[in-house]
Protein backbone atom coordinates (compact mmCIF):
# COMPACT_ATOMS: atom_id res chain seq x y z
CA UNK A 1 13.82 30.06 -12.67
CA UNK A 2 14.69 33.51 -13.66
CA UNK A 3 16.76 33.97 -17.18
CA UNK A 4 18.81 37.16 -17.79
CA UNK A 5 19.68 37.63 -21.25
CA UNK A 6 23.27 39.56 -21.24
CA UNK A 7 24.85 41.77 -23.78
CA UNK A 8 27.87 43.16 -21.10
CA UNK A 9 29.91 41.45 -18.88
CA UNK A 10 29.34 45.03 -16.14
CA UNK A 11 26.79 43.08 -13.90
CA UNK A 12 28.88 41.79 -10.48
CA UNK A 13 26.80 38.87 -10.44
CA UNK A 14 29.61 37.58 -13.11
CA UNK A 15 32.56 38.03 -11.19
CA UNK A 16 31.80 33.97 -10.01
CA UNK A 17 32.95 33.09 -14.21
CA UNK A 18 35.56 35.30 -14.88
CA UNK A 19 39.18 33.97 -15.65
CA UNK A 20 38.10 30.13 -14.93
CA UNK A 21 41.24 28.79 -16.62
CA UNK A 22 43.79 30.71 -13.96
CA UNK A 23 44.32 27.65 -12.10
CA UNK A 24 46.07 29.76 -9.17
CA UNK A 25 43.22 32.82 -8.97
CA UNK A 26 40.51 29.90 -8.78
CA UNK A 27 42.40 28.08 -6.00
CA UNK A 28 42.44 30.62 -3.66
CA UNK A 29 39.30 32.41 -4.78
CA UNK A 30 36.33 29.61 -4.85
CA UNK A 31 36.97 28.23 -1.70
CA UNK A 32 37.60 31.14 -0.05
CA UNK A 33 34.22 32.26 -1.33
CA UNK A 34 32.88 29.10 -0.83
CA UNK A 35 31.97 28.39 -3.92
CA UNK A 36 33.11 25.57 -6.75
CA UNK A 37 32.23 25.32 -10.16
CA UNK A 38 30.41 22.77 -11.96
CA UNK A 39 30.65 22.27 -15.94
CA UNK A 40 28.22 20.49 -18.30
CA UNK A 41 23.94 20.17 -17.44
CA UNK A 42 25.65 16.45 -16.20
CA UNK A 43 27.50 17.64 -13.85
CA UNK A 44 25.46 20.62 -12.73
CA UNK A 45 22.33 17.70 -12.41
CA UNK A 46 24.63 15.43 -10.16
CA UNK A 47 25.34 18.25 -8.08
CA UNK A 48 22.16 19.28 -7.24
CA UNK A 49 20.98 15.87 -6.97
CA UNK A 50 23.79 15.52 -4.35
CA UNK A 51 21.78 18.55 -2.35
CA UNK A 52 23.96 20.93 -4.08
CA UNK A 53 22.57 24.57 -4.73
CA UNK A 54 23.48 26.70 -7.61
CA UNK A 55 24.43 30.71 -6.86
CA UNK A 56 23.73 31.22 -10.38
CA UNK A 57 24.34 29.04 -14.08
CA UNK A 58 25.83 30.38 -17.37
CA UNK A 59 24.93 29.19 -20.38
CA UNK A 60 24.64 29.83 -24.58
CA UNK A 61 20.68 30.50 -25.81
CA UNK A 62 21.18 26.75 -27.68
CA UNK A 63 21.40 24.90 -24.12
CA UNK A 64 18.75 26.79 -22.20
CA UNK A 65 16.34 24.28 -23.32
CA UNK A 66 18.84 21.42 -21.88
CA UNK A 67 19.16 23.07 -18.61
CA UNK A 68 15.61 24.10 -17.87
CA UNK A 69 15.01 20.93 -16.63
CA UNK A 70 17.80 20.58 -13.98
CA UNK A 71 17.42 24.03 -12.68
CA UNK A 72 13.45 24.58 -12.38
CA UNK A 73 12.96 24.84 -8.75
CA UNK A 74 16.26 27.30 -8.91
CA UNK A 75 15.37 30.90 -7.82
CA UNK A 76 18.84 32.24 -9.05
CA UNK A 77 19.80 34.06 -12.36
CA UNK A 78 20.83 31.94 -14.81
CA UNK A 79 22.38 34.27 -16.99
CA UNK A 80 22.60 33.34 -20.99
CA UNK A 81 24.60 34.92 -23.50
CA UNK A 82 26.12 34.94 -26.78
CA UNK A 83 29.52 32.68 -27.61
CA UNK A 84 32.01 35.23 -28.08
CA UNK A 85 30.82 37.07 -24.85
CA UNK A 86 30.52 34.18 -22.70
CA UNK A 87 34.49 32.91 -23.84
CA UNK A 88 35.72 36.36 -22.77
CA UNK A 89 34.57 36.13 -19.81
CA UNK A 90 35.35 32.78 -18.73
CA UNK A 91 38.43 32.33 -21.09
CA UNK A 92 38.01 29.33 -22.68
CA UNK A 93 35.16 28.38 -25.32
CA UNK A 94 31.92 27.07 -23.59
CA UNK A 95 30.96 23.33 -25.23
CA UNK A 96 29.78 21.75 -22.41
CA UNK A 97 26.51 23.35 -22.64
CA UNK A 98 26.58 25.15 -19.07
CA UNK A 99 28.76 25.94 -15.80
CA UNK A 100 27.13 26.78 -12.86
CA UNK A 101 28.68 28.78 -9.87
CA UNK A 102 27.69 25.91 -6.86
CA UNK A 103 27.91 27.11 -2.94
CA UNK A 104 30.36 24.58 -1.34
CA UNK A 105 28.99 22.24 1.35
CA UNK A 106 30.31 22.27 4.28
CA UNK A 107 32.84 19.25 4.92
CA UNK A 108 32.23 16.29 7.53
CA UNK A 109 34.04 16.18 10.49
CA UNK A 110 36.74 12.33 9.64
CA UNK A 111 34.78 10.32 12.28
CA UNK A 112 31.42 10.94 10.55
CA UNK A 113 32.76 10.29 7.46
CA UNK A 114 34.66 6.91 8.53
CA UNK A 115 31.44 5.69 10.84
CA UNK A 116 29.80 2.68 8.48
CA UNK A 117 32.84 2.85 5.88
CA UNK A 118 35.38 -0.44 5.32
CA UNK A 119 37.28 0.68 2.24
CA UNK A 120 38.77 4.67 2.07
CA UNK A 121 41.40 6.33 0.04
CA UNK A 122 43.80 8.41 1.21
CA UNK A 123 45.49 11.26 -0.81
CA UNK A 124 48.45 12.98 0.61
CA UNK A 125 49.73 16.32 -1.14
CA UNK A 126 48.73 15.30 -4.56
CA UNK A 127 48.68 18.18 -6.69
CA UNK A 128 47.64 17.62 -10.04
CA UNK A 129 43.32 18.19 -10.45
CA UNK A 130 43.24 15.51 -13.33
CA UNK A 131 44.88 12.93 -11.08
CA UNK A 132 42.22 13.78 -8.07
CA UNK A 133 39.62 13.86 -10.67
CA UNK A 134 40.27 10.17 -12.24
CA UNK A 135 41.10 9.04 -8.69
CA UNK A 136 37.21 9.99 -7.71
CA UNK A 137 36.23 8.65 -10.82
CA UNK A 138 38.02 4.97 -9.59
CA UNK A 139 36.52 5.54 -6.10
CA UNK A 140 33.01 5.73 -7.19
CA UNK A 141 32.99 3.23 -9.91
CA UNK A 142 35.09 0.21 -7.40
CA UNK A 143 33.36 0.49 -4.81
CA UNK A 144 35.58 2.73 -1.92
CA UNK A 145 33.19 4.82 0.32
CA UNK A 146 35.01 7.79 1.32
CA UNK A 147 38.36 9.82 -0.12
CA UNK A 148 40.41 11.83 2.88
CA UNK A 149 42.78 14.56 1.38
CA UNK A 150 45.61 15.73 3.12
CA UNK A 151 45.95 20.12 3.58
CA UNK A 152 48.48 20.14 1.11
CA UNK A 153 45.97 18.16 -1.43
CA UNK A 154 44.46 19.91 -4.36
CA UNK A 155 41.16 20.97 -4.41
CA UNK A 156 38.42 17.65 -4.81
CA UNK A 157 36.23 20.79 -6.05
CA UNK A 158 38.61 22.80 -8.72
CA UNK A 159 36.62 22.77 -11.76
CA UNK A 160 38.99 20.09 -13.82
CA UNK A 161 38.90 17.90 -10.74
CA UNK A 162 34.84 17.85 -10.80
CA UNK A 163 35.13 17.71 -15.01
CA UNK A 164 37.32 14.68 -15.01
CA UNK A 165 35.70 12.73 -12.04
CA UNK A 166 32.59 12.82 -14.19
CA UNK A 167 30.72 14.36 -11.64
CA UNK A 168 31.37 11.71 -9.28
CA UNK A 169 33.26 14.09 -6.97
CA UNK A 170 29.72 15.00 -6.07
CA UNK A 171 29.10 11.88 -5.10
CA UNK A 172 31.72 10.25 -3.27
CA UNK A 173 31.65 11.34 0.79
CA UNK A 174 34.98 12.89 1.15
CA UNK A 175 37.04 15.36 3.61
CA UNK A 176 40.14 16.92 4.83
CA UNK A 177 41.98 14.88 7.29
CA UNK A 178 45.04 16.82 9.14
CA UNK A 179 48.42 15.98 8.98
CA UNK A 180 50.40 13.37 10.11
CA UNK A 181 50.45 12.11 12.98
CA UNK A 182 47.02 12.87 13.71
CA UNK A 183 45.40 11.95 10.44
CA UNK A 184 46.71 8.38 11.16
CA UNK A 185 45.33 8.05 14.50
CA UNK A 186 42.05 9.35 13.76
CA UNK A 187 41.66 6.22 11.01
CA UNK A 188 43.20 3.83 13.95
CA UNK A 189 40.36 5.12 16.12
CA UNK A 190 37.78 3.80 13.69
CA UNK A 191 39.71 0.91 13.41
CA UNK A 192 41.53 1.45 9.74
CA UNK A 193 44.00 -0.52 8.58
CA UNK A 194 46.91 1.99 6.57
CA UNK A 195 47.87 0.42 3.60
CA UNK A 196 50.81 2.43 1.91
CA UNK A 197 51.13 2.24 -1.85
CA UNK A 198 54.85 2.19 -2.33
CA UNK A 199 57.67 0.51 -3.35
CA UNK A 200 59.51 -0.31 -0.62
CA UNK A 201 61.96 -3.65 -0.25
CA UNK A 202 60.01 -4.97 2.31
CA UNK A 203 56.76 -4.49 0.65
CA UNK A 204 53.76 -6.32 0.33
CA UNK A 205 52.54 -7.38 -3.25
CA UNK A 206 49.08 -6.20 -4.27
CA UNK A 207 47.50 -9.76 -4.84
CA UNK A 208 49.02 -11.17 -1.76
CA UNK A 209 47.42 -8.63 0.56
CA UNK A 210 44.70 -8.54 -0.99
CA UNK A 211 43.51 -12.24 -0.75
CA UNK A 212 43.71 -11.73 3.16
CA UNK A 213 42.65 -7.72 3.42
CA UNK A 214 41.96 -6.77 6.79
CA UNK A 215 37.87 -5.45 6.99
CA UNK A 216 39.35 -2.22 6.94
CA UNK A 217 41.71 -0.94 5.08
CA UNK A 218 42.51 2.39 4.11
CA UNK A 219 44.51 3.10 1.11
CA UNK A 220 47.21 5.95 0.76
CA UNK A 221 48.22 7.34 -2.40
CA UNK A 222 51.22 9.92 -2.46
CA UNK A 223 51.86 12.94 -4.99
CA UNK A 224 53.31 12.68 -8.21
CA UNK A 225 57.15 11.81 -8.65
CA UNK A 226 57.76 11.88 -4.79
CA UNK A 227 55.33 9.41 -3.37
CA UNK A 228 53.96 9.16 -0.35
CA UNK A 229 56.28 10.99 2.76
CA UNK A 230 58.47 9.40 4.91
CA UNK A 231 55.66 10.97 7.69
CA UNK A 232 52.83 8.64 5.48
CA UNK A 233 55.29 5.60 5.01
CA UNK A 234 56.16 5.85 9.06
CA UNK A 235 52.52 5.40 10.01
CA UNK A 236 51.54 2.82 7.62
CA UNK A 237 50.70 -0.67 8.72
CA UNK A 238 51.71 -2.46 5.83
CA UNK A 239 53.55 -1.09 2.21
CA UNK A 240 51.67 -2.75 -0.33
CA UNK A 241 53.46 -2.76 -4.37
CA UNK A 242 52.00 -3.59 -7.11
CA UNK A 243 53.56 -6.34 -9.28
CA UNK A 244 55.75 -4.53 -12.47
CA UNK A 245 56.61 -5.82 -16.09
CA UNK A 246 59.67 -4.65 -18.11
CA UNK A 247 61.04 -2.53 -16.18
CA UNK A 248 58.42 -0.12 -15.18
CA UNK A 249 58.54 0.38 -11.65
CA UNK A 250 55.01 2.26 -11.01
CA UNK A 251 51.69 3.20 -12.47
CA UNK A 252 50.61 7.04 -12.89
CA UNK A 253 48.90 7.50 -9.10
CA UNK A 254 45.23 7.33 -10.92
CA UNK A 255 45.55 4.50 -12.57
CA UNK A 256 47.55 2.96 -8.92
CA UNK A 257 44.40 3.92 -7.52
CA UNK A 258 42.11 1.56 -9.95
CA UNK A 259 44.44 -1.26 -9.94
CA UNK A 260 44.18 -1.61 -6.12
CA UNK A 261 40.55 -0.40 -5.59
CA UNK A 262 39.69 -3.29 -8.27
CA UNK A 263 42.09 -5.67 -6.32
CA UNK A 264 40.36 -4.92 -3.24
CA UNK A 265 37.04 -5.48 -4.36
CA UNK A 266 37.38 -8.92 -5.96
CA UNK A 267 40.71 -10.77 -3.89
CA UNK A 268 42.21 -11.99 -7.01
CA UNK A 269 45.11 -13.47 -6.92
């Protein structure tokens, strides 16, 4: 473990931390450098845990003690500074005790990924990193064993996506599938059954289909306000709804994605 103290933000070794709240710079720059950021000595420990290794790890003097452990085989910089320095680097106020600048790993290929699994999720084109966060979150805590995000999806790996998640992100096997067509054969070749979360006047209510779920099902959740495409829909095996009171016709995508996953697991009616 090597600490550099820092009293100037001049050092290119930085560049990784700079600007981390402009959400469009960070989209195209951290994958493209294939690199993601992790945020809190939680996260940072689940990610390494998950064979993730650090480029480098920022941090206050206060948390170095905190972070020692996690990082003590690391043969990076971990670079610590003072409060005000640190926030104008990275542009927001650093509470979570660390962020470390993680090399990506390199994605599964969708059969390897869909070999020994029986429940997936599907995201197509959803955009918000909160929503793909929480959906992770939902995945890893009810039992799914894979997510699949369409090219359009945001980024599993954006920095809110891995905060919200809880780290789980780091956890949960996931990958890009291509677009439709393809993306629904390739889950019909590993014998997947697409279930469509929609509403849809000949569709399916949750409890009903999921008394008599077929061993595999995979479940696809659309973007916010629009839904899943008429591409998605087309290629579905069965529309499933869930059941509505007063009025409200749907659930925030997230929150979709628990009620189902939960529905799945025990076959409540």
């Amino acid at each position: 473990m090597h600490v550099v103290r820092i009293s100037t933000l001049e050092r290119d070794e930085l560049r990784d931390y700079r600007s981390l709240t402009d959400v469009a710079l960070r989209r195209v720059s951290e994958p493209a450098g294939g690199l993601y950021i992790a945020e809190s000595a939680k996260v940072i420990a689940r990610a390494i845990a998950a064979g993730h290794v650090p480029r480098s790890v920022l941090l206050q003097e206060q948390w170095l003690a905190d972070i020692e452990p996690i990082v003590a085989e690391f043969e990076g910089p971990i670079f610590v500074g003072d409060s005000a320095l640190l926030q104008e680097l990275t542009g927001f106020e650093m509470h979570r005790g660390a962020i470390a600048s993680m090399h990506r790993p390199a994605l599964l290929p969708v059969a390897d990924l869909l070999k020994d699994a029986r429940r997936v999720v599907v995201l197509e084109n959803i955009v918000d990193h909160t929503n793909v966060g929480a959906i992770f979150r939902s995945v890893a805590g009810l039992g799914a064993d894979a997510v699949l995000v369409t090219p359009r999806c945001a980024d599993p790996l954006y920095r809110r996506s891995v905060r919200v998640s809880m780290g789980t992100v780091l956890q949960v096997p996931w990958t890009r599938l291509p677009d439709w067509p393809e993306g629904a054969q390739l889950l019909r070749d590993a014998g997947f059954h697409l279930a469509a979360l929609a509403l849809a006047p000949d569709a399916v209510s949750l409890p009903d289909f999921a008394a008599n779920a077929p061993e595999k099902v995979a479940i696809m959740l659309g973007a916010e306000g629009d839904g899943l495409s008429r591409q998605a829909l087309e290629n579905a095996d069965t529309i499933v709804t869930i059941p509505m009171l007063h009025g409200v016709d749907s659930l925030n995508v997230a929150s979709a994605s628990a009620v189902a996953l939960y529905a799945l697991q025990s076959g409540h009616r």
